[in-house]
Every structure is written in structure tokens, then in C-alpha cells.
C-alpha atoms as a PDB file:
ATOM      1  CA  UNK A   1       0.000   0.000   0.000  1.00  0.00           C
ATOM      2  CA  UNK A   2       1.434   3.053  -0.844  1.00  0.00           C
ATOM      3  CA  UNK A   3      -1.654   5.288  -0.539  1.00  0.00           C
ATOM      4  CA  UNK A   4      -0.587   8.781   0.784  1.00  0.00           C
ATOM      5  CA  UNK A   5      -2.731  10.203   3.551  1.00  0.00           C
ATOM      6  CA  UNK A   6      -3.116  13.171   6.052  1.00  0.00           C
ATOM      7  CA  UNK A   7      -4.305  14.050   9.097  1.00  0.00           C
ATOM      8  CA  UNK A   8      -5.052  18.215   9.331  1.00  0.00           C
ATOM      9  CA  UNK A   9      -5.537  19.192  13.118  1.00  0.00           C
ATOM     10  CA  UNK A  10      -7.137  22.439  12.853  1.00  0.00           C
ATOM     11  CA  UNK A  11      -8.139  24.571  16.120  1.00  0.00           C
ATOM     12  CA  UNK A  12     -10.359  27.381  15.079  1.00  0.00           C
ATOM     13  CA  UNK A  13     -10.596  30.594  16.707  1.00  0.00           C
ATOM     14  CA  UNK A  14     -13.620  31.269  19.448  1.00  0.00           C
ATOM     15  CA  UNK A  15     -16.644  32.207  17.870  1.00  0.00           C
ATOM     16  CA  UNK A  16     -15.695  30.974  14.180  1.00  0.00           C
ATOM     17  CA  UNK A  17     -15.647  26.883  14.164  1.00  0.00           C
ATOM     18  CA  UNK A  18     -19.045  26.831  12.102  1.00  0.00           C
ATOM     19  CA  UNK A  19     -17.679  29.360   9.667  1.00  0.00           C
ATOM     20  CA  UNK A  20     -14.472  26.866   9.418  1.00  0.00           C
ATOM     21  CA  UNK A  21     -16.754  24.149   9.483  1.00  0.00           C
ATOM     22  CA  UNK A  22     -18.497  25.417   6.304  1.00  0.00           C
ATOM     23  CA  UNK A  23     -15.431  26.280   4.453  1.00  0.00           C
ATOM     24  CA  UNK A  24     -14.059  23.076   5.325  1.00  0.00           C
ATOM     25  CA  UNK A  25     -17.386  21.569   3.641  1.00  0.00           C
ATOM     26  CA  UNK A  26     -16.832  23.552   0.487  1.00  0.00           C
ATOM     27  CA  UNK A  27     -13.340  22.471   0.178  1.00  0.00           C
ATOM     28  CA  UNK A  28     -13.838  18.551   0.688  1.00  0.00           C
ATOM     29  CA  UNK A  29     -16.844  19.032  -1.940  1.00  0.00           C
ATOM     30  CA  UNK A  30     -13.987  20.044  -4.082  1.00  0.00           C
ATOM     31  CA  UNK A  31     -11.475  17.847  -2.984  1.00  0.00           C
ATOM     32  CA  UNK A  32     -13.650  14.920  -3.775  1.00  0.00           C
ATOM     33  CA  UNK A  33     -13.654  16.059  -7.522  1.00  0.00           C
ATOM     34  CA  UNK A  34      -9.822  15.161  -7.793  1.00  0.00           C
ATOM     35  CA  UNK A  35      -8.492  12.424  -9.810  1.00  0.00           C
ATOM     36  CA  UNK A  36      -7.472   9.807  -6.813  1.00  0.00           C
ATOM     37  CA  UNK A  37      -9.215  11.904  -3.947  1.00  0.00           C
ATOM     38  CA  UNK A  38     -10.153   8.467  -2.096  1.00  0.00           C
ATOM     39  CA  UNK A  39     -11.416   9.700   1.205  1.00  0.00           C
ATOM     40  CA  UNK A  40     -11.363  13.884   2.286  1.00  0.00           C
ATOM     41  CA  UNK A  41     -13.547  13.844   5.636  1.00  0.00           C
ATOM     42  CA  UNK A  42     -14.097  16.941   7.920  1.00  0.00           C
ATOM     43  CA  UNK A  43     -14.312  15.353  11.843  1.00  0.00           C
ATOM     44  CA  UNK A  44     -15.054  17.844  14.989  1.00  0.00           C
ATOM     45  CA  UNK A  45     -13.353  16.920  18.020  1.00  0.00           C
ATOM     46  CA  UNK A  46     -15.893  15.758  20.915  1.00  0.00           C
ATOM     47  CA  UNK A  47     -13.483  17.005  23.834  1.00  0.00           C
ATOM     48  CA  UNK A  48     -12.789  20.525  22.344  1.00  0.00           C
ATOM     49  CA  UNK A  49     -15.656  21.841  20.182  1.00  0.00           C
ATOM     50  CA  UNK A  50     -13.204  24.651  18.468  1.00  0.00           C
ATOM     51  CA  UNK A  51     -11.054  21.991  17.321  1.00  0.00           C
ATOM     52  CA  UNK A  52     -11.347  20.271  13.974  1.00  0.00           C
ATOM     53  CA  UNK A  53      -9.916  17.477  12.060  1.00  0.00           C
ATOM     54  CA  UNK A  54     -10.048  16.427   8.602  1.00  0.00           C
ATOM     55  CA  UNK A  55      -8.540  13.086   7.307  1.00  0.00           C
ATOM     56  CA  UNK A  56      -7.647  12.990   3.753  1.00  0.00           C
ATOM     57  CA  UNK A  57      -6.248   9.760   1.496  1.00  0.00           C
ATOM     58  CA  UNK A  58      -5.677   9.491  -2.175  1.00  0.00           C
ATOM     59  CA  UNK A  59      -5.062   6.709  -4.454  1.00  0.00           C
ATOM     60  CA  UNK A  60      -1.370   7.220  -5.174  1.00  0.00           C
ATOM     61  CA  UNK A  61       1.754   9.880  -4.985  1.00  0.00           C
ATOM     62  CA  UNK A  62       0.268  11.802  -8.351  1.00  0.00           C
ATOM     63  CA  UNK A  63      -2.957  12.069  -7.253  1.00  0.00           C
ATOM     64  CA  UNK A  64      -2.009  13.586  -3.979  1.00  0.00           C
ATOM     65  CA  UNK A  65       0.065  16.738  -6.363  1.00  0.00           C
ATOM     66  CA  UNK A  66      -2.827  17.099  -8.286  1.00  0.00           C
ATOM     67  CA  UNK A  67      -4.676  18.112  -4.921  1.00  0.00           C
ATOM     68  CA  UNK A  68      -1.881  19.882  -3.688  1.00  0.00           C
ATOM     69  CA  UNK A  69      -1.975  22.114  -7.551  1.00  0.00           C
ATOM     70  CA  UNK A  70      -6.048  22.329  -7.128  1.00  0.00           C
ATOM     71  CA  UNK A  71      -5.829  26.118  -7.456  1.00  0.00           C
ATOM     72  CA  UNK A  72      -9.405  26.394  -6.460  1.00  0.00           C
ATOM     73  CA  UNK A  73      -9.009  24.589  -2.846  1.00  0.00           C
ATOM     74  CA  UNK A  74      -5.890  27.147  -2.864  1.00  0.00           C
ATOM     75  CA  UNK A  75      -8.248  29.873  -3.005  1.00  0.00           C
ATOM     76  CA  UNK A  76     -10.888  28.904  -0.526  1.00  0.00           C
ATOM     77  CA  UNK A  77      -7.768  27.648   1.757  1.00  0.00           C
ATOM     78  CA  UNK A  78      -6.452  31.629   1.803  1.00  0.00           C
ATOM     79  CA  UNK A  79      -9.541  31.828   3.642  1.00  0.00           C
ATOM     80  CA  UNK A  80      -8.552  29.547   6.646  1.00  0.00           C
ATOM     81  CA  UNK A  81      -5.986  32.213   8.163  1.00  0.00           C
ATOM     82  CA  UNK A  82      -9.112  34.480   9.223  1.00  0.00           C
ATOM     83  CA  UNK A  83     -10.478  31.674  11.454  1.00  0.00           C
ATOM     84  CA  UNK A  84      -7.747  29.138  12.718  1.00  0.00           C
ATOM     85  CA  UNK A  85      -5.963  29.929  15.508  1.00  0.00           C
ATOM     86  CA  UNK A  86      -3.644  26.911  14.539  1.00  0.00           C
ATOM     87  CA  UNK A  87      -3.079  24.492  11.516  1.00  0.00           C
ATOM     88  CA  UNK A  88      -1.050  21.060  12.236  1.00  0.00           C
ATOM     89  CA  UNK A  89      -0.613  18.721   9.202  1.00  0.00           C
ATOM     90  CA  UNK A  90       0.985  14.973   9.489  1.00  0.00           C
ATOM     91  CA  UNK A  91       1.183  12.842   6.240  1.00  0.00           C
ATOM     92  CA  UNK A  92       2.083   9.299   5.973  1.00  0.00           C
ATOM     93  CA  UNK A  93       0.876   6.519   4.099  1.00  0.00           C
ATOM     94  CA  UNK A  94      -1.839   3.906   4.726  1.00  0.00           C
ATOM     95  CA  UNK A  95      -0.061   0.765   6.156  1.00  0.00           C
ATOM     96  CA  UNK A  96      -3.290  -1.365   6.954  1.00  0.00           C
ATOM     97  CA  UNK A  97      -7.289  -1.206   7.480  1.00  0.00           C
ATOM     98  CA  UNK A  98      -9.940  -0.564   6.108  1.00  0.00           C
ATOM     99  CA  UNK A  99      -9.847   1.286   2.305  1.00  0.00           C
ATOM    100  CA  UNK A 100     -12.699   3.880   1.130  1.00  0.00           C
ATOM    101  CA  UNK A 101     -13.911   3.533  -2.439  1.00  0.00           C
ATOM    102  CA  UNK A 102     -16.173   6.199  -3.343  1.00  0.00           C
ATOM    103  CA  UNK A 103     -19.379   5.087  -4.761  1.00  0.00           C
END
């Protein structure tokens, strides 16, 4: 398996997690558009409500650049500096488990 993947940590700041929460939406909607996009999920975090997650995997190395080049997710990701206090991203690759397909 040698499916890149990330984990985005995002803590938003008070008063604006729904406003990240909906620009988060429009991005996956996006993201899920992209040749090799296999799984781009926006998570909130039960313990702290201002924190956010989103987990992201695509098929292969390629289709993780093309998302990286996606100059419209580029855009709407400008937008993120207005409402995060903090943005922490770990990638890897999927070892083992379960694999999305989209339907």
C-alpha cells in the first residue's frame, strides 16, 4: 500500500468553528472532484468543540500533487488564516485497514 494520507488538526478561533466548518465543507466538496481523492472527511473533536480534524487519502503519490496544484481549494484555503488559531498537518501513508472507495 502506498496510498498517501493526512491528518489536518485544525483549532479554530472562538466564535468561528461553524464558519471553518463550512469552508471546510466547500473544500472537501472540491477535494472529492480530484483524480485519486479516495477519502477527504471533515471530523469535529468531541473534547474541544473549536477543534477540527479532517482526514484525507488518495489513491497514489500523483494524485495527492494534483490536490496539492487544485488552485481552487488554494483559493478557498487563503480563507482559513481568518479563522484558525492553529493548523497542524501529518502525512504518511496507509499501512493497513480498512480502504474507502467512493461510490
Amino acid at each position: 500500500m502506498d496510498e498517501p494520507a493526512g491528518l489536518v488538526t485544525i483549532v479554530a478561533k472562538e466564535g468561528k468553528v461553524d464558519q471553518l466548518i463550512e469552508l471546510l465543507g466547500r473544500m472537501a466538496a472540491i477535494a472529492a472532484k480530484d483524480d485519486g481523492s479516495e477519502l477527504y472527511s471533515v471530523h469535529r473533536s468531541r473534547r474541544d468543540p473549536n477543534t477540527v480534524f479532517v482526514y484525507e487519502l488518495y489513491r497514489d503519490k500523483e494524485a495527492l500533487k494534483l490536490h496539492q496544484a487544485n488552485e481552487e481549494l488554494r483559493g478557498l484555503g487563503a480563507g482559513l488564516r481568518d479563522l484558525t488559531e492553529s493548523i497542524d498537518v501529518v502525512l504518511g501513508n496507509l499501512v493497513t485497514g480498512d480502504r474507502p472507495t467512493r461510490g
